[in-house]
Protein backbone atom coordinates (compact mmCIF):
# COMPACT_ATOMS: atom_id res chain seq x y z
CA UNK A 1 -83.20 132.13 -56.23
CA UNK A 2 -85.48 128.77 -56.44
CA UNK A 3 -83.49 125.68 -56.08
CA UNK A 4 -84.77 123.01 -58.37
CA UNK A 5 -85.05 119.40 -57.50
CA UNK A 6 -83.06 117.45 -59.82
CA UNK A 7 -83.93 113.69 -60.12
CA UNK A 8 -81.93 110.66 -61.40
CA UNK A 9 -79.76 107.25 -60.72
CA UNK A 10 -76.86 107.06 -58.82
CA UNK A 11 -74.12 105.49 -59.67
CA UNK A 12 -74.35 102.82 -57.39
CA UNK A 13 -77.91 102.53 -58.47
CA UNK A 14 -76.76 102.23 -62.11
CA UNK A 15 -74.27 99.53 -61.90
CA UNK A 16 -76.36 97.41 -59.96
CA UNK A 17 -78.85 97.47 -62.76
CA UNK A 18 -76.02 96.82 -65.36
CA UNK A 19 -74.71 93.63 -62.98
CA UNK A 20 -78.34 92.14 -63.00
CA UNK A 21 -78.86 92.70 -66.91
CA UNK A 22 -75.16 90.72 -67.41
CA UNK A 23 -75.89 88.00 -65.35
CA UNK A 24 -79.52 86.94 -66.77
CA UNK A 25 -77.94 87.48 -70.25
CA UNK A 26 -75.16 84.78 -69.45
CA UNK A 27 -78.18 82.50 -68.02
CA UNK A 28 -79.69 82.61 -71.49
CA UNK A 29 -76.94 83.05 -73.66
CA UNK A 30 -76.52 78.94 -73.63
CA UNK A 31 -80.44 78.09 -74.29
CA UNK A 32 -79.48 80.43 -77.71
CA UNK A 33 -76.83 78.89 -78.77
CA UNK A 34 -78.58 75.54 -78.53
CA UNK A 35 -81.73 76.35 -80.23
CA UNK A 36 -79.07 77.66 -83.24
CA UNK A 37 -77.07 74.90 -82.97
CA UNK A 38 -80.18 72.41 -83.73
CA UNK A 39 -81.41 75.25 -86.62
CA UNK A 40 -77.51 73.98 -88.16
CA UNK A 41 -78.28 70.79 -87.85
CA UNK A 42 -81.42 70.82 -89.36
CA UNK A 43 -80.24 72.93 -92.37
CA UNK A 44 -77.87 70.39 -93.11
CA UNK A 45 -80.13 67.57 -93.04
CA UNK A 46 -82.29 69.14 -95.61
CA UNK A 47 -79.77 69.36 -97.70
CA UNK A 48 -78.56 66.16 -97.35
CA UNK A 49 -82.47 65.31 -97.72
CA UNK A 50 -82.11 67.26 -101.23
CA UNK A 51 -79.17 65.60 -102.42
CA UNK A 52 -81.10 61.80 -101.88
CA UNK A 53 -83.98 63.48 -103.76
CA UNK A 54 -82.15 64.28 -106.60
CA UNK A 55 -80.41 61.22 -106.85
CA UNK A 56 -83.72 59.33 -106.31
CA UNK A 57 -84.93 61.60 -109.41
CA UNK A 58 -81.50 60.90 -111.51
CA UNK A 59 -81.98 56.74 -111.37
CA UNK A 60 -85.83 57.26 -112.46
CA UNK A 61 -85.12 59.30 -115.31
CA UNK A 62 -82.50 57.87 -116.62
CA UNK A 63 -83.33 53.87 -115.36
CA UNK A 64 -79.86 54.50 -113.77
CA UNK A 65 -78.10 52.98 -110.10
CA UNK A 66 -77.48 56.73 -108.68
CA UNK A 67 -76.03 57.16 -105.39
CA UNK A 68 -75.34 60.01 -102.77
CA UNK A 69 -72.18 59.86 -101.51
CA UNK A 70 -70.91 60.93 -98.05
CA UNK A 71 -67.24 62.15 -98.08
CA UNK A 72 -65.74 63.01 -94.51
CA UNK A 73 -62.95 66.41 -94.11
CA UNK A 74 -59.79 65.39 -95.92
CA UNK A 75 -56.14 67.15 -95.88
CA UNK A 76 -57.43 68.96 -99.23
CA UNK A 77 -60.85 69.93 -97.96
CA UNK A 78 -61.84 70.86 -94.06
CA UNK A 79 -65.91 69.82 -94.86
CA UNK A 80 -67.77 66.83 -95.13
CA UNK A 81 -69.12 66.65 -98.75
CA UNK A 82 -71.99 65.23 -100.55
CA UNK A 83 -71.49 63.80 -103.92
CA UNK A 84 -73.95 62.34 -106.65
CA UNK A 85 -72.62 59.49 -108.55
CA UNK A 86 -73.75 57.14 -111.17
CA UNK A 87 -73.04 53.62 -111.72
CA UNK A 88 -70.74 52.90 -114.67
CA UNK A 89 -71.64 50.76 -117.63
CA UNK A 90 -71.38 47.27 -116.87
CA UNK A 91 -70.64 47.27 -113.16
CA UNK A 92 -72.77 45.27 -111.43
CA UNK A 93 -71.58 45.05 -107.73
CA UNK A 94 -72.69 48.87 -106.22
CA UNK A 95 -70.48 47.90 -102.78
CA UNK A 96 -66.96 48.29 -104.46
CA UNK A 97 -66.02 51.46 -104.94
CA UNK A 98 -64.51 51.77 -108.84
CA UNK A 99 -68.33 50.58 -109.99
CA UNK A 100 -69.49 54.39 -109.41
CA UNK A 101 -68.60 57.79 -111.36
CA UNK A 102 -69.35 61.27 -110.17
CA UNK A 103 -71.89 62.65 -112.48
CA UNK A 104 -70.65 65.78 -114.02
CA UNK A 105 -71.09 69.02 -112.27
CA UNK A 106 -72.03 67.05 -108.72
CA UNK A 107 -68.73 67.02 -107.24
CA UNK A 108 -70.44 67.85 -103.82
CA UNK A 109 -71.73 70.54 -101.57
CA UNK A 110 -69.67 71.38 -98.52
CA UNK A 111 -71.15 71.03 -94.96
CA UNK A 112 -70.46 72.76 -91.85
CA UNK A 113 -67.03 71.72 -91.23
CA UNK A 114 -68.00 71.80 -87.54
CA UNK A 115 -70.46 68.71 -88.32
CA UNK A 116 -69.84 64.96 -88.34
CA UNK A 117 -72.08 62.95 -90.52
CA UNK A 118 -71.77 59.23 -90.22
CA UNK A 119 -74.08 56.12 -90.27
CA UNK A 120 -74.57 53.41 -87.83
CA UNK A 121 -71.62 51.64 -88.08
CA UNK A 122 -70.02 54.96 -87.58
CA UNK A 123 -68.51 55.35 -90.49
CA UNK A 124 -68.02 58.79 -92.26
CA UNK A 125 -67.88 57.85 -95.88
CA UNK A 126 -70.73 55.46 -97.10
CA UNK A 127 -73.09 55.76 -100.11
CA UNK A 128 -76.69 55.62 -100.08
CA UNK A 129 -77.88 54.26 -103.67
CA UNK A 130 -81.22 53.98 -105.62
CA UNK A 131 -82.11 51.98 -108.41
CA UNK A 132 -84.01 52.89 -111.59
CA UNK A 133 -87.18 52.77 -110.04
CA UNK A 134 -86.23 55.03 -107.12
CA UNK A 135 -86.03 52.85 -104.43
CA UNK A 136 -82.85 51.99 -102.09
CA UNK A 137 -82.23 48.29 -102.94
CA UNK A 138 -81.57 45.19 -100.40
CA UNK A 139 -77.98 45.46 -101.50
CA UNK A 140 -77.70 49.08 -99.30
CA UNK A 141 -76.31 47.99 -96.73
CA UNK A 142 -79.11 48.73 -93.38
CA UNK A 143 -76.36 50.45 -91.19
CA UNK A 144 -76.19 53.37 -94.47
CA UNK A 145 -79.90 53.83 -93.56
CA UNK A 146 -79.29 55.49 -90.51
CA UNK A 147 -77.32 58.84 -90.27
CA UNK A 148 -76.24 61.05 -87.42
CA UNK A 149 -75.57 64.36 -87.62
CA UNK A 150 -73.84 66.14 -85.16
CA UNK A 151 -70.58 67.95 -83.54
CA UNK A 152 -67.44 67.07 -84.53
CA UNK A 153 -66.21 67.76 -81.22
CA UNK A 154 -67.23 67.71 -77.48
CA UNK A 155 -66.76 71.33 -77.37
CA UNK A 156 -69.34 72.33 -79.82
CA UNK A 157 -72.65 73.02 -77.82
CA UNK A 158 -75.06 71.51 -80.80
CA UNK A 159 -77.28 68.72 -80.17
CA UNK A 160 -76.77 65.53 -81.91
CA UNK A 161 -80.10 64.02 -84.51
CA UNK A 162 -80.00 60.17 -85.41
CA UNK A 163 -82.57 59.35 -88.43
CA UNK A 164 -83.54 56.31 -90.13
CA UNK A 165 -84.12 56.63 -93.80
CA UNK A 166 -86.91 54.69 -95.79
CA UNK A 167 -85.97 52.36 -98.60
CA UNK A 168 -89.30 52.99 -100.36
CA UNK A 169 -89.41 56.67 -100.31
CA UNK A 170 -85.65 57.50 -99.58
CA UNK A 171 -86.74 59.91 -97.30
CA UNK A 172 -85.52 60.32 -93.54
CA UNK A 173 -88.28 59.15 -91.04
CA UNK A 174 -89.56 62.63 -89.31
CA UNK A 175 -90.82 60.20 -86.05
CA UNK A 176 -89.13 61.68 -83.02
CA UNK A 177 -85.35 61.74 -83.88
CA UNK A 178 -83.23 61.13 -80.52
CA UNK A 179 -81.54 64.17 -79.54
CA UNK A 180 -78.30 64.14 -77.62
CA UNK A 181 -76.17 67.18 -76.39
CA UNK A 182 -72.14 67.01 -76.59
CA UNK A 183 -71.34 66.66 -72.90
């Protein structure tokens, strides 16, 4: 009888492979969840970006005021919103809130209820307006000109993006935005 050499892993050999392949996994596994934290981010800016563009579009067309309106979580709804409104007829003063109107079939896209959008003042609910020629007026107030999206809490690993907007273009300044990480 011929006795054949059989070859293989032992079992010690075998779990010490699995323990290596765990470990460098939970090394990475926080660099991941990072890079598609800021991908979240980023996807809601654009669509925040889209809403001002429409708007923007809206006041030229029509030789309206049209604003974009940032509505924080509420007991009815868990997600920041986005809404477009338009001035009413004969308002004047864009700062006090019964001069606007949502405009018909805008009443908002929902963001990641995990994300806090605010300006610099810190405040979650602010408008952003342009007139009929497409431009954000003196009368914005400058602290509206600067949002920051981020986590809504500490424990969220996603990284925090501050952007000014331009009152010409209405579009958010792509210089370096300041990134911060939820300690």
């Amino acid at each position: 009888m011929k006795r054949y050499k059989t070859s293989g892993f032992t079992l010690v050999e075998l779990m010490i492979t699995i323990s290596i392949i765990i470990m460098v996994a939970m090394m990475v596994m926080p660099l991941v969840e990072a890079m598609t934290g800021s991908n979240r981010v980023e996807g809601v800016l654009l669509e925040v970006q889209g809403y001002m563009t429409m708007a923007q579009q809206e006041a030229v067309q029509f030789n309206k005021t049209v604003a974009v309106r940032f509505v924080p979580p509420t007991e009815l709804t868990s997600q920041p919103r986005l809404m477009i409104e338009i001035m009413k007829e004969g308002k004047t003063d864009p700062t006090k809130a019964n001069s606007w109107q949502v405009k018909a079939g805008a009443y908002g896209a929902k963001l990641l209820d995990m994300l806090k959008i605010e300006n610099a003042d810190g405040e979650e609910s602010f408008r952003i307006w342009f007139n009929g020629s497409g431009f954000i007026p003196q009368n914005c107030p400058d602290p509206n000109l600067s949002i920051t999206a981020g986590p809504r809490t500490k424990e969220t690993i996603e990284p925090t993006f501050t952007y000014a907007i331009n009152r010409a273009t209405g579009r958010f300044l792509r210089f370096a935005p300041r990134i911060e990480y939820a300690q």
